[in-house]
Protein backbone atom coordinates (compact mmCIF):
# COMPACT_ATOMS: atom_id res chain seq x y z
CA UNK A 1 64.75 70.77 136.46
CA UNK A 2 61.75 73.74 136.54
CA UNK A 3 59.58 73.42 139.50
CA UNK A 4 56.33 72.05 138.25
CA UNK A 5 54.92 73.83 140.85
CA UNK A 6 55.69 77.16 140.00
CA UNK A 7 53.33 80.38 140.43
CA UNK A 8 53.22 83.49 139.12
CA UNK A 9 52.36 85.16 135.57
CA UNK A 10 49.75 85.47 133.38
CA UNK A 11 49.25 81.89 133.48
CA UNK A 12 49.90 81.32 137.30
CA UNK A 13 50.89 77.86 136.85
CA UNK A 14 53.54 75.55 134.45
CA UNK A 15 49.73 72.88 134.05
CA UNK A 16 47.56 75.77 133.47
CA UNK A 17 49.85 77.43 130.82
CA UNK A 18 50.52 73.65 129.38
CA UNK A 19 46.32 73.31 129.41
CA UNK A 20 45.47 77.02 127.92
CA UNK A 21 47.41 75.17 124.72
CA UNK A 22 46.05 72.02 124.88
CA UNK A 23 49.52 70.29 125.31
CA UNK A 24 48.52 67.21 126.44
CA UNK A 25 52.17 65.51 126.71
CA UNK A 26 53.47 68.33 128.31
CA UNK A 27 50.46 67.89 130.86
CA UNK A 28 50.75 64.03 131.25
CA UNK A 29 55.01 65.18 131.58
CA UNK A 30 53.69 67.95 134.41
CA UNK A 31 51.31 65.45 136.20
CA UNK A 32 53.75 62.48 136.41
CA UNK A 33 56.45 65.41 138.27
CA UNK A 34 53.92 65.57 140.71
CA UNK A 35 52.17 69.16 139.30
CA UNK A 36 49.07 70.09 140.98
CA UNK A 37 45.59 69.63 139.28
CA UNK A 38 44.23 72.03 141.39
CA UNK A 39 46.40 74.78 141.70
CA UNK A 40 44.80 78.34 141.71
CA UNK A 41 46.03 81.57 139.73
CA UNK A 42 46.05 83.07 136.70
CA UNK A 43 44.29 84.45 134.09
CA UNK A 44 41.78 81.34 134.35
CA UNK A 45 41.81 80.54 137.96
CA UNK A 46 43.10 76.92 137.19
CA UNK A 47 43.95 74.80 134.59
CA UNK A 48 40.95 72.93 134.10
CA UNK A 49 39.21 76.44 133.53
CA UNK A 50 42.14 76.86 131.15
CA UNK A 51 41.48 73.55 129.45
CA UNK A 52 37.79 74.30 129.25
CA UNK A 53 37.92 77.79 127.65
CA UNK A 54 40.06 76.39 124.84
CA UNK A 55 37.52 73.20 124.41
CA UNK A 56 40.59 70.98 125.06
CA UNK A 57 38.53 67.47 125.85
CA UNK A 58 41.19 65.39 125.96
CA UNK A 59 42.87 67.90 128.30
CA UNK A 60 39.96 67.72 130.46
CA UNK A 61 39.63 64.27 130.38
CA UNK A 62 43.11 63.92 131.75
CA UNK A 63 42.81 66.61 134.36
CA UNK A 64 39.39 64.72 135.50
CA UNK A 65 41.13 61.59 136.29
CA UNK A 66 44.07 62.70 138.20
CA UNK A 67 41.62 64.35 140.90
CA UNK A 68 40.86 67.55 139.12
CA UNK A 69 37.95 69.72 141.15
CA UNK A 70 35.44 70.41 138.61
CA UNK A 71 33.85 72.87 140.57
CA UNK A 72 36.74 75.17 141.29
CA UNK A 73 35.33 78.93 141.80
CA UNK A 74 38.57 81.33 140.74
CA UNK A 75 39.62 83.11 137.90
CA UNK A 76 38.05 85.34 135.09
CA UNK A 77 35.22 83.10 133.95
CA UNK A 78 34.52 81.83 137.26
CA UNK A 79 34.13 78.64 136.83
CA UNK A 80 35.45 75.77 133.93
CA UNK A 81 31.52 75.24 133.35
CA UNK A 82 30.78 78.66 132.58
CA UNK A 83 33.95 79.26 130.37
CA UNK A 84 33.17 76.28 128.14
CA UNK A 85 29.79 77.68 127.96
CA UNK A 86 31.12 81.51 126.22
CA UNK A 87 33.36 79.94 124.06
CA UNK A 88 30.15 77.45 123.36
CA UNK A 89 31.93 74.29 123.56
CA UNK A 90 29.02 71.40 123.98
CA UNK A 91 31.14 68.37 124.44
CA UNK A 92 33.51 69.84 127.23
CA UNK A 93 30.00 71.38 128.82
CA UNK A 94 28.46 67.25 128.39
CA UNK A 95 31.41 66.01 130.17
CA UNK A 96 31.62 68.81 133.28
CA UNK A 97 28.53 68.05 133.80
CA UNK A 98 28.53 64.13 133.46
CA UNK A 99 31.74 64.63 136.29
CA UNK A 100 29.45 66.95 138.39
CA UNK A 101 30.20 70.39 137.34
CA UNK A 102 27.28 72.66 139.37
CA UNK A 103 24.66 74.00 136.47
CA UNK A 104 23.81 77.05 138.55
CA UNK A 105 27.44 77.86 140.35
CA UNK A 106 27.65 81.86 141.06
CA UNK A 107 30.99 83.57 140.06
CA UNK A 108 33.08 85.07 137.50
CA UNK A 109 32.83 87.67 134.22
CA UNK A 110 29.26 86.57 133.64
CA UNK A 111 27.58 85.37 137.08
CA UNK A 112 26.66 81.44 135.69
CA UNK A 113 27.05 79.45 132.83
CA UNK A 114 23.90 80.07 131.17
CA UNK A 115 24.25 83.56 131.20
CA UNK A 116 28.02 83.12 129.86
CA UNK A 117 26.04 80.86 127.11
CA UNK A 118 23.46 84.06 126.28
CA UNK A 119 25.57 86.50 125.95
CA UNK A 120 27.49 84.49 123.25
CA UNK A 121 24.10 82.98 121.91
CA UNK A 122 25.18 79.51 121.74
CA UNK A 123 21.69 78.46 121.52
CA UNK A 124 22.78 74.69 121.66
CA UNK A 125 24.61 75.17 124.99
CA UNK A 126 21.43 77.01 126.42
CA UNK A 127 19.14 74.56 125.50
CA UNK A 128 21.24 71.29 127.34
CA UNK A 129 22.32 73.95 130.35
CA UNK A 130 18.31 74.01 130.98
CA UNK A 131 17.68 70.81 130.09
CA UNK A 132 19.94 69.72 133.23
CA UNK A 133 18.48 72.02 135.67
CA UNK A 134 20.01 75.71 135.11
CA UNK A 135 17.57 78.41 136.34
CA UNK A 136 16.57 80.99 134.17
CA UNK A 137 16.07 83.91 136.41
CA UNK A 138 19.15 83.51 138.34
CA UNK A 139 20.66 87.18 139.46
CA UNK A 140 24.29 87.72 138.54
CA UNK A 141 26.93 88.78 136.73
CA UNK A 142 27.11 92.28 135.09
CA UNK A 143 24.04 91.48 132.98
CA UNK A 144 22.07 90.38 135.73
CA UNK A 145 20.13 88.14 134.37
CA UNK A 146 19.90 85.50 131.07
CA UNK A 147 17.82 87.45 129.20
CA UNK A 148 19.62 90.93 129.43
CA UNK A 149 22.60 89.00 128.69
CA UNK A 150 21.31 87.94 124.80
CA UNK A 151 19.38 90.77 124.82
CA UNK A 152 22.70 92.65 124.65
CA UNK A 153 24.07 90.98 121.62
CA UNK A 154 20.99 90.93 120.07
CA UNK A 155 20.04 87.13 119.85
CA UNK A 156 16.60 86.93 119.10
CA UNK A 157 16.56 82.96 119.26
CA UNK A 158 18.59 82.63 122.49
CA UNK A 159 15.47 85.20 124.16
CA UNK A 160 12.72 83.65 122.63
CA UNK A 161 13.92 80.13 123.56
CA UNK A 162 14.58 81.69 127.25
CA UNK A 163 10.99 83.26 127.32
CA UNK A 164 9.64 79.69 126.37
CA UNK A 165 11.54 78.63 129.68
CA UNK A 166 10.12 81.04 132.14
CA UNK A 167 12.49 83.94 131.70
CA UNK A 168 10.69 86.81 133.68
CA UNK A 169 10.73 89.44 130.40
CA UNK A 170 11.17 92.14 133.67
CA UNK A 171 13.74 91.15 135.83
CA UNK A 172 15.34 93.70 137.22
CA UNK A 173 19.71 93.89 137.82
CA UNK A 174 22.79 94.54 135.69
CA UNK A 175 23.91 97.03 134.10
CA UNK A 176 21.30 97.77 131.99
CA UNK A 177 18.36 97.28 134.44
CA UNK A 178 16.45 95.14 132.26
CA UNK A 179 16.64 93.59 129.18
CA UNK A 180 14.46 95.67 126.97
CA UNK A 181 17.16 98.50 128.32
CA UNK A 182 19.91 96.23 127.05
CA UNK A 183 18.28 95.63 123.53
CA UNK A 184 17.38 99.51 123.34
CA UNK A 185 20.66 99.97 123.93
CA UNK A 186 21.94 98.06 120.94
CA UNK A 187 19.65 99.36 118.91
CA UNK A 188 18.14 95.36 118.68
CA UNK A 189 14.78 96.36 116.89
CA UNK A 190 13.45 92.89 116.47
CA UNK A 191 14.26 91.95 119.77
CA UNK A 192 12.42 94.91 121.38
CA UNK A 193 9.53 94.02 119.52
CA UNK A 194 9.58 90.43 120.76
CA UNK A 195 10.27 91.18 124.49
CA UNK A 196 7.21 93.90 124.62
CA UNK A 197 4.79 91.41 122.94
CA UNK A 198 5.87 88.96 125.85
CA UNK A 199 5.32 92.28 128.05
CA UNK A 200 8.28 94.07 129.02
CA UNK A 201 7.27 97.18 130.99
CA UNK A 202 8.50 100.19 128.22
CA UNK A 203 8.35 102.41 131.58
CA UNK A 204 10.69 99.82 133.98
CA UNK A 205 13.34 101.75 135.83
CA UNK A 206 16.97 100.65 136.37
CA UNK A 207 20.53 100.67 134.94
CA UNK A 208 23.00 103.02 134.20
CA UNK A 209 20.25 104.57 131.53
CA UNK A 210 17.25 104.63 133.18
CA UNK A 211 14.73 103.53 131.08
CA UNK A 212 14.76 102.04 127.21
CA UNK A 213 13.89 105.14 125.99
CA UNK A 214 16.93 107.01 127.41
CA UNK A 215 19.24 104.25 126.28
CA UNK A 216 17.97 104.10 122.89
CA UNK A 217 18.37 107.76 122.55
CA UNK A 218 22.01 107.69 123.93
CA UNK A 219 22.75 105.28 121.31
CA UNK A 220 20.64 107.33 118.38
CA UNK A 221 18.34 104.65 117.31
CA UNK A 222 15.38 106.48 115.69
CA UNK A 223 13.25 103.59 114.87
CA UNK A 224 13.83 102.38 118.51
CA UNK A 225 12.50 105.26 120.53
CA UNK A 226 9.70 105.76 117.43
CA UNK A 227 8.13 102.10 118.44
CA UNK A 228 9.24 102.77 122.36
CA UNK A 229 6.71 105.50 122.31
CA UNK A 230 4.07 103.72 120.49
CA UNK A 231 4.26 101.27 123.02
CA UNK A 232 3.47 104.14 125.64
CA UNK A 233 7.06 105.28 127.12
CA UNK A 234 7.51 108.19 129.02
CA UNK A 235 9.42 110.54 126.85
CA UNK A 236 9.72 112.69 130.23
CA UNK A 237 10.56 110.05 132.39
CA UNK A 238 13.56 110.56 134.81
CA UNK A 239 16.52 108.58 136.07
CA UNK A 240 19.67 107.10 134.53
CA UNK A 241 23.11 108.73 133.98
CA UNK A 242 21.59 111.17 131.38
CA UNK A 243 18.11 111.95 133.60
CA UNK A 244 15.90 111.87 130.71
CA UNK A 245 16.21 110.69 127.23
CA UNK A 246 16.03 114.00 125.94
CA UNK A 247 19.54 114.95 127.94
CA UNK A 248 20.96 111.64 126.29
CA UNK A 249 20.12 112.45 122.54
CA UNK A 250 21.78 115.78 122.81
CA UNK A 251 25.20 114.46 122.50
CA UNK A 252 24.67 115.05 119.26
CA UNK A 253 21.60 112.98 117.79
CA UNK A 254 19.65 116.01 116.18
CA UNK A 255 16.79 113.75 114.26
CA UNK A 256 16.19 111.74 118.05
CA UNK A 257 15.64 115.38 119.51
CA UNK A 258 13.18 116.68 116.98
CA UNK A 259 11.15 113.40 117.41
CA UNK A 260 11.57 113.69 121.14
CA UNK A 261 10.17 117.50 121.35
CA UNK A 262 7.43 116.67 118.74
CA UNK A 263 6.55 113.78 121.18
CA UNK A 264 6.33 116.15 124.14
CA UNK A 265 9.73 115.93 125.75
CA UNK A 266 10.20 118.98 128.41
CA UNK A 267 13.19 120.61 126.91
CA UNK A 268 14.13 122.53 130.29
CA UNK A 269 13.85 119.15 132.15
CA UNK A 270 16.30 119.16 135.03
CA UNK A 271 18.10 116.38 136.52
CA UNK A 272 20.59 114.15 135.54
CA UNK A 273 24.70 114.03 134.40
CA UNK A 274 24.34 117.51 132.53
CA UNK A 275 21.34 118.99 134.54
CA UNK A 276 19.63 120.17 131.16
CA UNK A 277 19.66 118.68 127.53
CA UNK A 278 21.02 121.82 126.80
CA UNK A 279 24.00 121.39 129.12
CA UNK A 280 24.82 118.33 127.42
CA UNK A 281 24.74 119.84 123.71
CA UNK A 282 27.35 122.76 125.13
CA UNK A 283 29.46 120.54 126.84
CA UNK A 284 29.69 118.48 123.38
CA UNK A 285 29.99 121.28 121.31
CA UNK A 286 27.11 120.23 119.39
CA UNK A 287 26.02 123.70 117.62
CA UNK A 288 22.90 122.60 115.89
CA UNK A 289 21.52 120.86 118.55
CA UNK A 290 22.00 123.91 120.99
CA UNK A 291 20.16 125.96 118.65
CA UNK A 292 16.91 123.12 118.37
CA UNK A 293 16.82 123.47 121.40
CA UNK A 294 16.72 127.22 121.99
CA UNK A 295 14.26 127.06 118.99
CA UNK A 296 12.05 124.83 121.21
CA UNK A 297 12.64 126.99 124.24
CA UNK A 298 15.62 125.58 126.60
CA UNK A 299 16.49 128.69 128.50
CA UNK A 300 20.25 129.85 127.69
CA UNK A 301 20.76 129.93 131.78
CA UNK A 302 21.54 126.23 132.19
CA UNK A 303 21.77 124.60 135.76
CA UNK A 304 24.93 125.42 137.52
């Protein structure tokens, strides 16, 4: 007879591989062998988290009353709560937290369970994860925050709901700094607009980019950096991966670096990945944009 017990693989245990499926037989079989509810490893940490991610209620319900933790911290997502919450399953998230799953709990691929929620822009998970307590500025995760979290896929309803809650539009953390740097990123036009009516600094520092303006350059999103520098951003400003939003257009976006130069971008700027814009555009290969650039006076002698 297998050893219900047994460890190891992708699914670390016989219950959670039985609970990523839903098998519910196989899991009432498991249980009854003595299998236990709380063993960690895996892919999901343990098989409630398993359960959870797969919106397996029944599952749940099972693992809940045979002395399942419901706050178990391991695996990818952390937490069950917060991998109910990506895959935006409201009923599992109801009964976690009706059995005491912790709104706020740190941990996993996306910091908490509201953030996990955002980033998917299951606007009907957000709205009960606040509803019972979860904090809207919390620091975490590789978005840092809520906000940068939809702000990254673009959810316009998820942010404004979020702002409505107290969202700070300027947190700072993540890996895009802020989350007008994660929507400028995307190119998220709408979004942008919204967060710098609710006053998102245009200017804020942070991230791997910089600033929004050097993001939505990297990414070649015209209409982006045009109402960026309405909205007063720096097109000189420095910082980021690229150093200036000039340096991150050159990988090839000519029409971004014509607007940038007619804006007053400084196209001998130094700093930054490349050192010069025109570093960048010979290290792509990116003939036209080399000449622009020589046409708007980047010496040939680029930064060693």
């Amino acid at each position: 007879m297998a050893q219900v017990v047994f460890k190891g693989g992708t699914d670390g245990t016989a219950l959670q591989a039985a609970s990523s499926g839903g098998h519910i037989k196989i899991i009432q079989l498991l249980v009854e062998k003595g299998a236990d509810v709380n063993a960690q490893g895996g892919f999901y940490g343990t098989a409630l988290q398993a359960a959870s991610f797969g919106g397996y209620i029944e599952v749940i319900q099972l693992l809940v009353e045979n002395g399942v933790d419901v706050n178990a911290h391991s695996g990818f997502y952390g937490t069950a709560l917060q991998a109910a919450s990506y895959r935006g399953h409201i009923e599992v998230i109801q009964l976690l937290v009706e059995k005491g799953a912790d709104i706020n709990a740190q941990g996993g691929l996306y910091g908490t369970a509201l953030q996990a929620a955002s980033n998917g822009g299951h606007i009907e998970v957000i709205q009960l994860l606040v509803e019972k307590g979860a904090d809207v500025n919390a620091q975490g995760g590789p978005y840092g925050t809520v906000l940068q979290a939809a702000s990254s896929g673009g959810h316009i309803e998820v942010i404004q709901l979020l702002v409505e809650k107290g969202a700070d539009v300027n947190a700072q953390g993540g890996t895009y700094g802020t989350a007008l740097q994660a929507a400028s990123f995307g190119g998220y036009i709408k979004v942008i607009q919204l967060l710098v009516e609710k006053g998102a600094d245009v200017n804020a520092q942070g991230g791997n980019l910089g600033t929004a303006l050097q993001a939505a350059s990297f990414g070649g999103y015209i209409e982006v950096i045009q109402l960026l520098v309405e909205k007063g951003a720096d097109v000189n400003a420095q910082g980021g991966l690229y150093g200036t939003a000039l340096q991150a257009a050159s990988r090839g976006h000519i029409e971004v670096i014509q607007l940038l130069v007619e804006k007053g971008a400084d196209v001998n700027a130094q700093g930054g990945y490349y050192g010069t814009a025109l570093q960048a555009a010979l290290s792509g290969g990116h003939t036209k944009v080399v000449q622009l650039l020589v046409e708007n006076g980047a010496g040939v002698k680029a930064k060693d």
